[in-house]
C-alpha atoms as a PDB file:
ATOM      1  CA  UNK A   1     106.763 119.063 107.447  1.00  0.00           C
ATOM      2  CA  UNK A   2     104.177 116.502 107.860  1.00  0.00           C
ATOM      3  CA  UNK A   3      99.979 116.288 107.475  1.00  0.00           C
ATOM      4  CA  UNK A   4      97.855 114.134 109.043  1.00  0.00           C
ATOM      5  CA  UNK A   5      95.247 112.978 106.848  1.00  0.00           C
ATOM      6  CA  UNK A   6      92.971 110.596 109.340  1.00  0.00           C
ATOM      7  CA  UNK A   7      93.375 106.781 109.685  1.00  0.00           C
ATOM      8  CA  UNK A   8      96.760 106.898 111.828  1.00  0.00           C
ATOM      9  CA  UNK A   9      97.912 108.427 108.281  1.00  0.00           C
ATOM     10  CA  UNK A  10     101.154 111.058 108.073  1.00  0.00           C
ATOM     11  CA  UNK A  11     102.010 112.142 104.786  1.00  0.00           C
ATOM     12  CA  UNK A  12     104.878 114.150 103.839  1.00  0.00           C
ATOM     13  CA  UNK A  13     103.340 117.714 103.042  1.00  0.00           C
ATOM     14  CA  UNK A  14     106.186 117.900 100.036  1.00  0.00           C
ATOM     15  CA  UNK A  15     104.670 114.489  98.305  1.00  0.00           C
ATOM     16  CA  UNK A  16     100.890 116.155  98.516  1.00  0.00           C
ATOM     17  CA  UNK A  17     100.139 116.658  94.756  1.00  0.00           C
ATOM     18  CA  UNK A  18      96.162 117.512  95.449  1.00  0.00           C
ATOM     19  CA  UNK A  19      93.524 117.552  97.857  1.00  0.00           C
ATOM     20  CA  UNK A  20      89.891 117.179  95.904  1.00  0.00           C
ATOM     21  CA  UNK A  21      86.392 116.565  97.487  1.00  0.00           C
ATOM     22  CA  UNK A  22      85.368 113.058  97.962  1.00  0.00           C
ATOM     23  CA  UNK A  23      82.416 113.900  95.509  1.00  0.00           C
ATOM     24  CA  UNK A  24      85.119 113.451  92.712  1.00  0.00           C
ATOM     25  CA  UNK A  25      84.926 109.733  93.760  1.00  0.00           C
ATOM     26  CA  UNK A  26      81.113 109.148  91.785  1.00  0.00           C
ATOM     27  CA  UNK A  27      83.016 111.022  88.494  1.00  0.00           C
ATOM     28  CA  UNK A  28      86.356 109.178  88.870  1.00  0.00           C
ATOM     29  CA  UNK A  29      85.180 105.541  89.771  1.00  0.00           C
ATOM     30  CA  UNK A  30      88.568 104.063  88.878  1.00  0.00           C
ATOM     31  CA  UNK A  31      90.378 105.878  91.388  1.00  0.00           C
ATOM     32  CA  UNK A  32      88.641 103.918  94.226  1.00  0.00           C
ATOM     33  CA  UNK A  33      89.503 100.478  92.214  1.00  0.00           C
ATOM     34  CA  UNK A  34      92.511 101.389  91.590  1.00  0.00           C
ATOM     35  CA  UNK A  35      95.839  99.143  93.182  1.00  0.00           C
ATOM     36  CA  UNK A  36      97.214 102.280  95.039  1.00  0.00           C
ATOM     37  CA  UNK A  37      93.688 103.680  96.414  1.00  0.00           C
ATOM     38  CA  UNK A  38      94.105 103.334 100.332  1.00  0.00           C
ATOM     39  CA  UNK A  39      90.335 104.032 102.201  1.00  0.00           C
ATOM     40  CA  UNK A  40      91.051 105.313 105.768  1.00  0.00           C
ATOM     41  CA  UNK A  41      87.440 105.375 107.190  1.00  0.00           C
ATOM     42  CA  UNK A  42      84.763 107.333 105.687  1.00  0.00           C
ATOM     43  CA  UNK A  43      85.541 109.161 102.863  1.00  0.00           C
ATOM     44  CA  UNK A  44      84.963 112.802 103.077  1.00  0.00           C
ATOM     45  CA  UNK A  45      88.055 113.918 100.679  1.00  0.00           C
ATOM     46  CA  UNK A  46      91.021 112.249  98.787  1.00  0.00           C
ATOM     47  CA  UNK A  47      94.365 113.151  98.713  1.00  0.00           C
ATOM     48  CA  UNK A  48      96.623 112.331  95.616  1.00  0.00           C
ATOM     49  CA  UNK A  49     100.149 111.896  95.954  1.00  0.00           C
ATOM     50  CA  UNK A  50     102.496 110.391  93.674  1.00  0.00           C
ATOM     51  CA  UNK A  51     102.550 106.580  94.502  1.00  0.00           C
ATOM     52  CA  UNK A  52      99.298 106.210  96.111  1.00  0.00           C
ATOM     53  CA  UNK A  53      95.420 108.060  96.217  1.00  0.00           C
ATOM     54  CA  UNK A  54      94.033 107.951  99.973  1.00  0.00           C
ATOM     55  CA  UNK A  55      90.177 108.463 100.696  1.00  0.00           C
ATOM     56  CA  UNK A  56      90.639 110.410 103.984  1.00  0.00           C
ATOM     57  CA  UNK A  57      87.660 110.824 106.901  1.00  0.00           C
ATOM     58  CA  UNK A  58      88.963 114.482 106.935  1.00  0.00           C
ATOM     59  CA  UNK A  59      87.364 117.092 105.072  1.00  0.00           C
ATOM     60  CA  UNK A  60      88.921 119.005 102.064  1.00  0.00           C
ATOM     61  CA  UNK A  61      88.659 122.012 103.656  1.00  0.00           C
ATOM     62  CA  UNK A  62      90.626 121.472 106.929  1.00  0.00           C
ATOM     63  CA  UNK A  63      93.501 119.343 105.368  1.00  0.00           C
ATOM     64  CA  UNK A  64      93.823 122.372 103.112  1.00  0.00           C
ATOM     65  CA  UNK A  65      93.896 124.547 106.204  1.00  0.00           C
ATOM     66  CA  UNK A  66      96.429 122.232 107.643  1.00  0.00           C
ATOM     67  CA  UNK A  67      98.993 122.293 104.608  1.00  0.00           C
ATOM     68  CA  UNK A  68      98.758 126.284 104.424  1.00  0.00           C
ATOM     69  CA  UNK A  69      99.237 126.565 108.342  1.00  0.00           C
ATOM     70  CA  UNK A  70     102.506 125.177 108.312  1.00  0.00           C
ATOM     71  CA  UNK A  71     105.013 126.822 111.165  1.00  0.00           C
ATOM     72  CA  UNK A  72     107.489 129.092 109.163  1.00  0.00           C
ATOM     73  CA  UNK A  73     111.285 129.043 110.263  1.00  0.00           C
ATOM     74  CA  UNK A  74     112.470 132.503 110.862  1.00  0.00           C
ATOM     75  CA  UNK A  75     116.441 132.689 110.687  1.00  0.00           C
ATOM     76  CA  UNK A  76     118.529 134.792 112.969  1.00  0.00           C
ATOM     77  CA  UNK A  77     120.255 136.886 111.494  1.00  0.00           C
END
């Protein structure tokens, strides 16, 4: 399954390690400097995965939504 996270940005939802609240950016100043930090418009939340931090435009909240609304496969048995 896949998330969009803004920007023309589609993440595997299986390589999503965290979602956080772009306020984390003013605590954790070296993840914006960083060489894997990609900033996809306005920042309104960042999602960590595990080659590369992206600021998002999207908000925490509805990315979240997004990765727990995934479609589930019923089999037929």
């Amino acid at each position: 399954m896949y998330i969009d996270i803004g920007g023309e940005t589609v993440l595997r939802s299986r390589d999503v390690v965290a979602i956080f609240d772009a306020s984390i950016l003013q605590q954790q100043a070296h993840l914006a400097s960083g060489p894997n930090w990609r900033a996809l418009g306005p920042v309104k939340s960042v999602v960590l995965t595990p080659t590369h931090v992206y600021g998002s435009p999207i908000s925490c909240a509805t990315l979240r939504k997004r990765l727990m609304n995934r479609p589930r496969l019923e089999s037929k048995t």
